[in-house]
C-alpha atoms as a PDB file:
ATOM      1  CA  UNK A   1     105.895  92.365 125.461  1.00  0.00           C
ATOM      2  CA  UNK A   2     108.329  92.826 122.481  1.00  0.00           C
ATOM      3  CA  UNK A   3     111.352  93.626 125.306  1.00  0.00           C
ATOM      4  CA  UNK A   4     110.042  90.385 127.260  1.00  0.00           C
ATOM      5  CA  UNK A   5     110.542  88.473 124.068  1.00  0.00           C
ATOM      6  CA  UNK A   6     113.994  89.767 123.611  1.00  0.00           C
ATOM      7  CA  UNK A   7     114.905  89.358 127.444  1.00  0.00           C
ATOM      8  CA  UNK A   8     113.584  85.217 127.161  1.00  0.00           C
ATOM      9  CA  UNK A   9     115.458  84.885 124.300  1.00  0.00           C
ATOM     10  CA  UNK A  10     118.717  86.084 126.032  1.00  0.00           C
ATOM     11  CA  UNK A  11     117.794  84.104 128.889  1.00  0.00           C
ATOM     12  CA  UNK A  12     117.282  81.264 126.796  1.00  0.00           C
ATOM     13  CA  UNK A  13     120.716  81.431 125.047  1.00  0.00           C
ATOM     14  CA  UNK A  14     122.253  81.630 128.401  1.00  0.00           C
ATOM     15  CA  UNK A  15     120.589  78.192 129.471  1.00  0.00           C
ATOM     16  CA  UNK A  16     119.256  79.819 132.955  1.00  0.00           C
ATOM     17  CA  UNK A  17     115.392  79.825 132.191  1.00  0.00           C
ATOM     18  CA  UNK A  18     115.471  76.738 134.567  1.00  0.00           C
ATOM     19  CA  UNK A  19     116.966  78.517 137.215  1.00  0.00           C
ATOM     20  CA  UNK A  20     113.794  80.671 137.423  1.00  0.00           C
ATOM     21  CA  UNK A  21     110.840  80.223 139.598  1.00  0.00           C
ATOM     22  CA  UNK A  22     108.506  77.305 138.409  1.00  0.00           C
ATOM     23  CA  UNK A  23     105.603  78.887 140.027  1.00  0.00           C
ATOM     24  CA  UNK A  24     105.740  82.689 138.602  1.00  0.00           C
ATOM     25  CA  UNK A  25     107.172  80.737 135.203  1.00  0.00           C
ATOM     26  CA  UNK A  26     103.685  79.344 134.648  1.00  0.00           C
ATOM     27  CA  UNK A  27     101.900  82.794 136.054  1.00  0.00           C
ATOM     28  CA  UNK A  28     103.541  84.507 133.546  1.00  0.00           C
ATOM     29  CA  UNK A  29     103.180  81.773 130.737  1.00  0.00           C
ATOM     30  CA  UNK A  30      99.119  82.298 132.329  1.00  0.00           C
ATOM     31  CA  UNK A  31      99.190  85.902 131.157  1.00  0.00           C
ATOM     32  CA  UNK A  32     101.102  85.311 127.920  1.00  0.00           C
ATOM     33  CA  UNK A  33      98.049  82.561 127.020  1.00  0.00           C
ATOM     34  CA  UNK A  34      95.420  85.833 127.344  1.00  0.00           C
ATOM     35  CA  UNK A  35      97.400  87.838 125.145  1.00  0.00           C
ATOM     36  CA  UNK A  36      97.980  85.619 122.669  1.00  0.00           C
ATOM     37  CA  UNK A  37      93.836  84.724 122.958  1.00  0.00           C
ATOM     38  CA  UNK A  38      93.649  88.804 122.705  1.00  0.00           C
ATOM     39  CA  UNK A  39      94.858  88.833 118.842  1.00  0.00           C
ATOM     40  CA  UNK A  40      94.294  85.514 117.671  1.00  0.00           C
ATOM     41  CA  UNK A  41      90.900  86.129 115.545  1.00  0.00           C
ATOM     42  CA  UNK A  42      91.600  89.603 114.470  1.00  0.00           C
ATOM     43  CA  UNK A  43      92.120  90.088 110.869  1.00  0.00           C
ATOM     44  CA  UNK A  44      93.874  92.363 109.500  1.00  0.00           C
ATOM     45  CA  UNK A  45      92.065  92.809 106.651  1.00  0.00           C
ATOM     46  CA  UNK A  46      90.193  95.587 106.967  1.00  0.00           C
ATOM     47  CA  UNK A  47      87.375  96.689 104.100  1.00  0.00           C
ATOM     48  CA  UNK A  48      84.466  99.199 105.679  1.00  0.00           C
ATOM     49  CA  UNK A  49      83.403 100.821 102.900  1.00  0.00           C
ATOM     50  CA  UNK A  50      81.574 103.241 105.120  1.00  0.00           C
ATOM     51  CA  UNK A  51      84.820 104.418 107.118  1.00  0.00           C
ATOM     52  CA  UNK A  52      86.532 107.135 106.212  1.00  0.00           C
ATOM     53  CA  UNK A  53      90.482 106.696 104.988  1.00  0.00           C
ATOM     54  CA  UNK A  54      90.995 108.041 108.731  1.00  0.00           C
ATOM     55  CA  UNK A  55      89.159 106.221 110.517  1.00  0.00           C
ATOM     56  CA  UNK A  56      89.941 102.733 108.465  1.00  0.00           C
ATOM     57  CA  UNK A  57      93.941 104.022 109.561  1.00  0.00           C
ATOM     58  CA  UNK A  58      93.158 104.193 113.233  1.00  0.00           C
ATOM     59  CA  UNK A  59      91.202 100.858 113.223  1.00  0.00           C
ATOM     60  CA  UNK A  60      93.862  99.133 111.315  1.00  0.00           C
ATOM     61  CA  UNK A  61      96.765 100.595 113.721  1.00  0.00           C
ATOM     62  CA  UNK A  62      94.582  99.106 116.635  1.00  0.00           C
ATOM     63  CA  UNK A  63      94.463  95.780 115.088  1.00  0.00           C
ATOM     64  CA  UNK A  64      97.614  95.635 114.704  1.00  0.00           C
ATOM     65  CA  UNK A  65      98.866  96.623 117.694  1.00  0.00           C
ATOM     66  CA  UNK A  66      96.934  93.900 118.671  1.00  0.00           C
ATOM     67  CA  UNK A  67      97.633  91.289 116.584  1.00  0.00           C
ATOM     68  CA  UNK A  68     101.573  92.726 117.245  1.00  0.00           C
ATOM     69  CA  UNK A  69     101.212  92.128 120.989  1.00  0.00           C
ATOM     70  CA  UNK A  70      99.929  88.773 120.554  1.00  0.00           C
ATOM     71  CA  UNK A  71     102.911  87.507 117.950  1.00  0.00           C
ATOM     72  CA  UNK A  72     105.261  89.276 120.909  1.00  0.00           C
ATOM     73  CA  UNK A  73     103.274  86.616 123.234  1.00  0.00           C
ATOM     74  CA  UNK A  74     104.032  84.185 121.537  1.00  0.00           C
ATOM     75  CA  UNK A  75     107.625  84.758 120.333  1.00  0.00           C
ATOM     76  CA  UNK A  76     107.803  84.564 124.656  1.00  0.00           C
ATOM     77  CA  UNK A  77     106.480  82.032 125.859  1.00  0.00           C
ATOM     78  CA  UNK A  78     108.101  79.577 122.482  1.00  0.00           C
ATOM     79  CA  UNK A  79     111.515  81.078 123.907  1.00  0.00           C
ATOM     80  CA  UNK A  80     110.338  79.749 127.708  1.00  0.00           C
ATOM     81  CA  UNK A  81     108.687  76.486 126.377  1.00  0.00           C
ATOM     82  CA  UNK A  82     111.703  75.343 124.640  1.00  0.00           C
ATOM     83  CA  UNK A  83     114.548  76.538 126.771  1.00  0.00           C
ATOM     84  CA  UNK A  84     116.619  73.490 127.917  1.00  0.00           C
ATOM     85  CA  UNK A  85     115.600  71.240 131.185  1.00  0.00           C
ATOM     86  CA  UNK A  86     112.275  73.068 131.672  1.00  0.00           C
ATOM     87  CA  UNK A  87     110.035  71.554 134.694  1.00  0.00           C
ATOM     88  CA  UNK A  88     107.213  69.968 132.997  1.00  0.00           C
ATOM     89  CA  UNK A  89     104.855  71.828 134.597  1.00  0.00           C
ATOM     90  CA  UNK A  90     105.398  75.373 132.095  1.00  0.00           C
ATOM     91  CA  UNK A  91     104.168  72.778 129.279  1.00  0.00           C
ATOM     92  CA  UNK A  92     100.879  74.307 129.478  1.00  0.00           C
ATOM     93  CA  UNK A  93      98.414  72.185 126.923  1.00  0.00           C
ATOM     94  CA  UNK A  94      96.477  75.193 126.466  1.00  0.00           C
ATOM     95  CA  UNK A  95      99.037  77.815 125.747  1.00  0.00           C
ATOM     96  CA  UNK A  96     100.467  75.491 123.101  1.00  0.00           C
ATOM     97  CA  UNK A  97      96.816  75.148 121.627  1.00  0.00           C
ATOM     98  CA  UNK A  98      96.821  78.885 121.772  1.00  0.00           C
ATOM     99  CA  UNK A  99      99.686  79.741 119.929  1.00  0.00           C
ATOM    100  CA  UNK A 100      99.343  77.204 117.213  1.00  0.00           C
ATOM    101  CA  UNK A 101      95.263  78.912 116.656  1.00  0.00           C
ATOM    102  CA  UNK A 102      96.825  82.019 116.614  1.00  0.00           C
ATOM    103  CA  UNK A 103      99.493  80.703 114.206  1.00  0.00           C
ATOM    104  CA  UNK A 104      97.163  78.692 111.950  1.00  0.00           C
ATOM    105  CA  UNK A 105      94.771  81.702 111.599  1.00  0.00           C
ATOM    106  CA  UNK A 106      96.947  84.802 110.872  1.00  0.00           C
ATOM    107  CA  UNK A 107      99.135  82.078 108.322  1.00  0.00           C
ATOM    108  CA  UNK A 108      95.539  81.805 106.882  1.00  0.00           C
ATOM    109  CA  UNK A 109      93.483  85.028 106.712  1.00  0.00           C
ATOM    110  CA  UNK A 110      97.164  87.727 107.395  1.00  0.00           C
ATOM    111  CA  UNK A 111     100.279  86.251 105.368  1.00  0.00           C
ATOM    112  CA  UNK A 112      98.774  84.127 102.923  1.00  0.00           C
ATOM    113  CA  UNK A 113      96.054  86.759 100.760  1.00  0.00           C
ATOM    114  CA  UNK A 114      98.646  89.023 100.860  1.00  0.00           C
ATOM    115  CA  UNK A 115     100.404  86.638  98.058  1.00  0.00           C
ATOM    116  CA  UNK A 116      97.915  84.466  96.696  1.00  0.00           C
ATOM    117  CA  UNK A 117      94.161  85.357  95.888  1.00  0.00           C
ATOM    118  CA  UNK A 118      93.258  81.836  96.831  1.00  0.00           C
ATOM    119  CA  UNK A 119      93.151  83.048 100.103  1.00  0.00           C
ATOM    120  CA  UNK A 120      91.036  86.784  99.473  1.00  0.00           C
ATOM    121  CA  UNK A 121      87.537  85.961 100.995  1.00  0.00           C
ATOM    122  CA  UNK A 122      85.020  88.483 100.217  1.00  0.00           C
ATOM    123  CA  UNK A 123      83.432  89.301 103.193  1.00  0.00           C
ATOM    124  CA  UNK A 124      80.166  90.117 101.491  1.00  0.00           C
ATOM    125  CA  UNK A 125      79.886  86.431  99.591  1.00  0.00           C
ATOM    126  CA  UNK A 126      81.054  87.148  96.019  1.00  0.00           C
END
């Protein structure tokens, strides 16, 4: 997914994403919306206090390989969305809904308590 993103983006700077099939456009933009869907509740904020360091290492390199797929996702289908003269039809109501979530909720529970302890939410209500 990360070389897709960097292969739209070149397509997109060469104004030729139009040229492209409508049809497999939106099958792909299809597939992008279940990736992005894949990593867009998973925090990466991880706390088992019953894990070992190990095992809290492996879980957080899933997640984030996860959560990394899903931001690659998006990245993609942003570059195909917004490419000049698009056919209305890759406008896909859904997808947009899905990256914003994903957006909203890694801006909220990722990037932001990594700055500001506003945003730390102790999972176990303290």
């Amino acid at each position: 997914l990360s070389e897709l993103g960097s292969e739209s983006a070149k397509i997109k700077a060469m104004g030729i994403m139009d040229k492209l099939s409508t049809d497999k456009t939106v099958k792909v933009l299809n597939i992008l919306e279940k990736n992005i869907q894949d990593g867009s509740k998973l925090s990466t904020l991880l706390n088992h206090n019953n894990d070992t360091e190990d095992e809290e290492r492996l879980w957080r390199d899933l997640i984030m390989e996860r959560v990394t797929k899903s931001a690659d996702a998006c990245l993609t289908a942003i570059n195909i969305m917004t490419s000049p003269n698009m056919p209305k039809a890759v406008y896909i109501e859904d997808l947009i809904e899905r990256v914003i979530q994903y957006t909203k909720f890694h801006l909220q529970n990722t990037l932001y308590p990594q700055y500001d302890p506003v945003y730390r939410v102790d999972p176990h209500g303290g």
